[in-house]
N, C-alpha and C. Protein backbone atom coordinates (compact mmCIF):
# COMPACT_ATOMS: atom_id res chain seq x y z
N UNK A 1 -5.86 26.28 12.55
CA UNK A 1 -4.85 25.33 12.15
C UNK A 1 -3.66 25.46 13.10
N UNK A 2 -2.88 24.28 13.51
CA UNK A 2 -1.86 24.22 14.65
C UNK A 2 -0.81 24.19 13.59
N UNK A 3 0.28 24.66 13.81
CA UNK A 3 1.59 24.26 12.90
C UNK A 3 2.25 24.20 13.79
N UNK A 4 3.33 23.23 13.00
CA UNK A 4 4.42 22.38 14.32
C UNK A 4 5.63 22.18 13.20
N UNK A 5 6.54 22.70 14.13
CA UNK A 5 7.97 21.84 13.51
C UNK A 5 8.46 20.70 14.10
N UNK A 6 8.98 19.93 13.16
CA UNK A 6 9.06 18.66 13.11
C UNK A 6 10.51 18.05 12.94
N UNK A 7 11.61 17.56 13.17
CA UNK A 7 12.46 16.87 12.43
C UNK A 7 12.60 15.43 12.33
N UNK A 8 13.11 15.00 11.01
CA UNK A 8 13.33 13.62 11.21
C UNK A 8 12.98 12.96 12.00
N UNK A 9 12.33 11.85 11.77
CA UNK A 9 12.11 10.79 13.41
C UNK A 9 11.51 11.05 14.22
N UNK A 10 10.89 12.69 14.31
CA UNK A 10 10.42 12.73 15.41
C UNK A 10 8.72 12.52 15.13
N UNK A 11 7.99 12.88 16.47
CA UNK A 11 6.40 12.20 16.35
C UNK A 11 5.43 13.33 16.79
N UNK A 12 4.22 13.19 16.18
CA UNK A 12 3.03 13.59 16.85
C UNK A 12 2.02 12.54 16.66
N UNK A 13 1.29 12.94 18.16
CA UNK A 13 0.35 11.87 18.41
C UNK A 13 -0.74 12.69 18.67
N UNK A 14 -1.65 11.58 18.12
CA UNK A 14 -3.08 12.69 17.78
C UNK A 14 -4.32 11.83 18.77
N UNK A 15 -4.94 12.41 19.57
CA UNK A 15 -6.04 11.52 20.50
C UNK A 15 -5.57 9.91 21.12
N UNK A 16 -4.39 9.84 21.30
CA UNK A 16 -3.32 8.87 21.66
C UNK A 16 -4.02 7.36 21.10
N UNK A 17 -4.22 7.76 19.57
CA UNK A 17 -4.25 6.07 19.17
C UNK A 17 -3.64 6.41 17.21
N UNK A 18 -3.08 7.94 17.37
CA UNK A 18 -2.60 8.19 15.56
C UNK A 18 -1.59 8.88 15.99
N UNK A 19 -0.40 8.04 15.20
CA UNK A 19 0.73 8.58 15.22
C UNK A 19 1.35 9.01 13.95
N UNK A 20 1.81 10.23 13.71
CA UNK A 20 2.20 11.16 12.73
C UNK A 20 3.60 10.57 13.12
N UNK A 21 4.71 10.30 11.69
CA UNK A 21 6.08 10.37 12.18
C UNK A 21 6.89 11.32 10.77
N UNK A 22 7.79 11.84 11.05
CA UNK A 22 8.34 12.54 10.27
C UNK A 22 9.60 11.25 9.30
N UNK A 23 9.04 11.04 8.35
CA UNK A 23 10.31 10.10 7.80
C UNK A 23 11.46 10.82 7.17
N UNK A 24 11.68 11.04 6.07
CA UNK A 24 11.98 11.95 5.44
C UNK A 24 11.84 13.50 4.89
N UNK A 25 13.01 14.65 4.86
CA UNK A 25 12.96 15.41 3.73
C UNK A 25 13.86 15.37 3.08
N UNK A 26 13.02 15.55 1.83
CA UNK A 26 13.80 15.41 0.70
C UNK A 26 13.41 16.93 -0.14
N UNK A 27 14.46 17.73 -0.03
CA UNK A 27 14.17 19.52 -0.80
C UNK A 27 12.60 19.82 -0.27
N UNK A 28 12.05 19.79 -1.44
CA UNK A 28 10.54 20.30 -0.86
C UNK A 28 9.42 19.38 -0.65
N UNK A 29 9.92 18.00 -0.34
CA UNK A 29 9.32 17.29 0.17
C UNK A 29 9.21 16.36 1.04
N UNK A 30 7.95 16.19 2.22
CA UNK A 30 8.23 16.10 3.64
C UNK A 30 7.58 14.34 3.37
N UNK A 31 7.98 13.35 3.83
CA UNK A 31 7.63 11.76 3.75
C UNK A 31 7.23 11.80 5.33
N UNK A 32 6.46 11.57 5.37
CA UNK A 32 5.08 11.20 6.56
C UNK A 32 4.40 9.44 6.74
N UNK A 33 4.50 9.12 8.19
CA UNK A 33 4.14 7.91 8.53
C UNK A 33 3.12 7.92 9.12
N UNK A 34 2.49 7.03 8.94
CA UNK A 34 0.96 7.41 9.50
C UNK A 34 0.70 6.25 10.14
N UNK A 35 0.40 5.89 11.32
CA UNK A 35 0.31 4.90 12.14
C UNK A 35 -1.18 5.28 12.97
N UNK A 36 -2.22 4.46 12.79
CA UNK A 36 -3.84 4.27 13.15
C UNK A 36 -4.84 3.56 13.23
N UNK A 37 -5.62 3.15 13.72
CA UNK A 37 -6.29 1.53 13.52
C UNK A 37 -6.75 1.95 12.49
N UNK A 38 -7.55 0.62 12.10
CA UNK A 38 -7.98 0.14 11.01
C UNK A 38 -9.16 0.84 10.23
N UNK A 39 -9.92 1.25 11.54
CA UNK A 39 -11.17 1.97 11.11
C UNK A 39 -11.14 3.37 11.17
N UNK A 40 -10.07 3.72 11.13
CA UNK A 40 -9.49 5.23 10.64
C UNK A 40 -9.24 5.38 9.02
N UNK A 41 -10.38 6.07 8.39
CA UNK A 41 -10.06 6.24 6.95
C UNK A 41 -9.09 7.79 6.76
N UNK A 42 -7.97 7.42 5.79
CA UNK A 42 -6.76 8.20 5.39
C UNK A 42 -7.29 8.91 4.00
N UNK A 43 -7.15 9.64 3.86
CA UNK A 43 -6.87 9.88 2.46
C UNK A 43 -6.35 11.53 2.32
N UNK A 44 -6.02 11.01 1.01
CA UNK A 44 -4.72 12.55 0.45
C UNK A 44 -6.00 13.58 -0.03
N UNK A 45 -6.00 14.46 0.06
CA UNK A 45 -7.01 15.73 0.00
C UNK A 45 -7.45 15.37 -1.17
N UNK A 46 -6.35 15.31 -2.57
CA UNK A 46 -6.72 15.55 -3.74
C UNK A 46 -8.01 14.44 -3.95
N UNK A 47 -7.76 13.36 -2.99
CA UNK A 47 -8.58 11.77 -3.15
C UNK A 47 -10.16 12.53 -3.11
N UNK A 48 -10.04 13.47 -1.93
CA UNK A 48 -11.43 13.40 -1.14
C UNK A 48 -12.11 14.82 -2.17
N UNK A 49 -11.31 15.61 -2.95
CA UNK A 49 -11.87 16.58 -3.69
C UNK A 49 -12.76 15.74 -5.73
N UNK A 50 -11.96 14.92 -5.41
CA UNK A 50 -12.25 14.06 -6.42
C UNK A 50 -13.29 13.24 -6.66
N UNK A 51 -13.75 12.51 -5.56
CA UNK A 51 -14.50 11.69 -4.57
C UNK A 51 -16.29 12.68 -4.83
N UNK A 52 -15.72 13.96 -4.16
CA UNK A 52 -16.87 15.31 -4.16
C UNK A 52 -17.19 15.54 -5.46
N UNK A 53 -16.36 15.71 -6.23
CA UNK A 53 -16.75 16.26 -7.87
C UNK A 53 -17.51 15.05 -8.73
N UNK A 54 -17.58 13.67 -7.66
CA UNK A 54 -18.35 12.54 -8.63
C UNK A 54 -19.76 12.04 -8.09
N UNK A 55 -20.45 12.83 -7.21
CA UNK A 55 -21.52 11.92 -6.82
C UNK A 55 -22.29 11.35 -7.36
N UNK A 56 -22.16 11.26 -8.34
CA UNK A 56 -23.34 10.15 -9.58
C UNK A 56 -22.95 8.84 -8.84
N UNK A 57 -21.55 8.37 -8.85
CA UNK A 57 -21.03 7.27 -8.04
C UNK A 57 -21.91 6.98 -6.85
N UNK A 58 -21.77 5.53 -7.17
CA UNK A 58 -22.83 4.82 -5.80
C UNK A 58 -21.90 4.68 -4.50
N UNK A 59 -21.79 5.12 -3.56
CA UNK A 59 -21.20 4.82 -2.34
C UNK A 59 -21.12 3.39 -1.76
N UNK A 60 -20.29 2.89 -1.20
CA UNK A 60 -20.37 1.88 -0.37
C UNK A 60 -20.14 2.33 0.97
N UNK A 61 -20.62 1.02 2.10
CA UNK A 61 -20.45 1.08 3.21
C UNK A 61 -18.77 1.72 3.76
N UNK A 62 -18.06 1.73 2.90
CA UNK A 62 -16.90 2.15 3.48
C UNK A 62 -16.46 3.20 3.19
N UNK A 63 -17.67 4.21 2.88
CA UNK A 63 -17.64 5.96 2.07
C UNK A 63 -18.37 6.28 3.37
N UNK A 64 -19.02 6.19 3.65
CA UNK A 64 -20.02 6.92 4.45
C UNK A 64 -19.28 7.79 5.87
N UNK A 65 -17.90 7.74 5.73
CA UNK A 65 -16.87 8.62 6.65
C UNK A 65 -16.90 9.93 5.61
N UNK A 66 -16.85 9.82 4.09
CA UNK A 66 -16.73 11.33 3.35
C UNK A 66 -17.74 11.87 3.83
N UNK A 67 -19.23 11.58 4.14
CA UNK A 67 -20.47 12.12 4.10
C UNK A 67 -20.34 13.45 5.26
N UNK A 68 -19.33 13.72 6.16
CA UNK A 68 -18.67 14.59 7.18
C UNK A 68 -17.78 15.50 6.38
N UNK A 69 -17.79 16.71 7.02
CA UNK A 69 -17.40 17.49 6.26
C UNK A 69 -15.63 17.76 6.41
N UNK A 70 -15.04 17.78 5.76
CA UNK A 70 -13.33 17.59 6.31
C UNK A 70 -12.72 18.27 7.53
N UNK A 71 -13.37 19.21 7.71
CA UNK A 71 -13.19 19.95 8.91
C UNK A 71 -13.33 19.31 10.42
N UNK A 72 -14.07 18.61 9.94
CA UNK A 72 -14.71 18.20 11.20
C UNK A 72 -13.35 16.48 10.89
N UNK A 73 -13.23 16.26 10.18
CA UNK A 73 -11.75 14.67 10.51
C UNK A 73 -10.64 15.57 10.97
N UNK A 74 -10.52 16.95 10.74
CA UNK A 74 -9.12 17.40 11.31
C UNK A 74 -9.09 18.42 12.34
N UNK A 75 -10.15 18.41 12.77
CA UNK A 75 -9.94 19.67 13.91
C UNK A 75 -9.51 18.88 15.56
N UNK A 76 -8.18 19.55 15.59
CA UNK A 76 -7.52 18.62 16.62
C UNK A 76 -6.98 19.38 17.67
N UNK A 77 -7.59 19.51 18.93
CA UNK A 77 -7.09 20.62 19.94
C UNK A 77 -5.69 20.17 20.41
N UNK A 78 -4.93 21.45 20.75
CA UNK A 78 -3.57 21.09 21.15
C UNK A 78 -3.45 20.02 22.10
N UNK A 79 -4.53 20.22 22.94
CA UNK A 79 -4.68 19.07 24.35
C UNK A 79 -4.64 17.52 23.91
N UNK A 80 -4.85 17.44 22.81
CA UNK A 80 -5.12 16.29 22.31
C UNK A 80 -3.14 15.51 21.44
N UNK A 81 -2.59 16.56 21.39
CA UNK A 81 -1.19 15.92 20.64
C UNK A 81 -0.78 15.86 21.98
N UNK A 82 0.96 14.98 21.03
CA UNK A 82 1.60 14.81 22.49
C UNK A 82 2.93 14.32 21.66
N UNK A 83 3.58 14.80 21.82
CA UNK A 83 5.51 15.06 20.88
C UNK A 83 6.36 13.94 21.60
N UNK A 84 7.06 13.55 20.70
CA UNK A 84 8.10 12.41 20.92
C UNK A 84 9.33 13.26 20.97
């Protein structure tokens, strides 16, 4: 895992087509912009642990990105960011 400090406004860019922006903090919580095409599926962890605990559910064509294991949507070499 890479950790990065961040302030306000500022950016990370991920494989130069996802841009991370720092919007807000507010006490203990950080507001994040997420800028990515279209066929980049997002989701909040809790979504994708939830998602896992139901497979009785029939999938559609626009699931078949969970079928990868999360590790593999976030493993992002340093070479690959690039700071505003």
């Amino acid at each position: 895992m890479l950790v990065l400090t961040r302030k306000p406004g500022e950016k990370i860019v991920i494989a130069g087509n996802i841009t991370l922006t720092v919007v807000a903090i507010e006490g203990n919580k950080i507001r994040i912009g997420i800028d990515a095409p279209n066929n980049v599926r997002i989701l909040r962890s809790e979504l994708l642990d939830h998602q896992e605990q139901r497979p009785e559910q029939k999938k559609d064509a626009s699931d078949k990105d969970l079928d990868t294991k999360p590790s593999e949507w976030h493993d992002v070499t340093p070479s690959e960011l690039v700071f505003h």
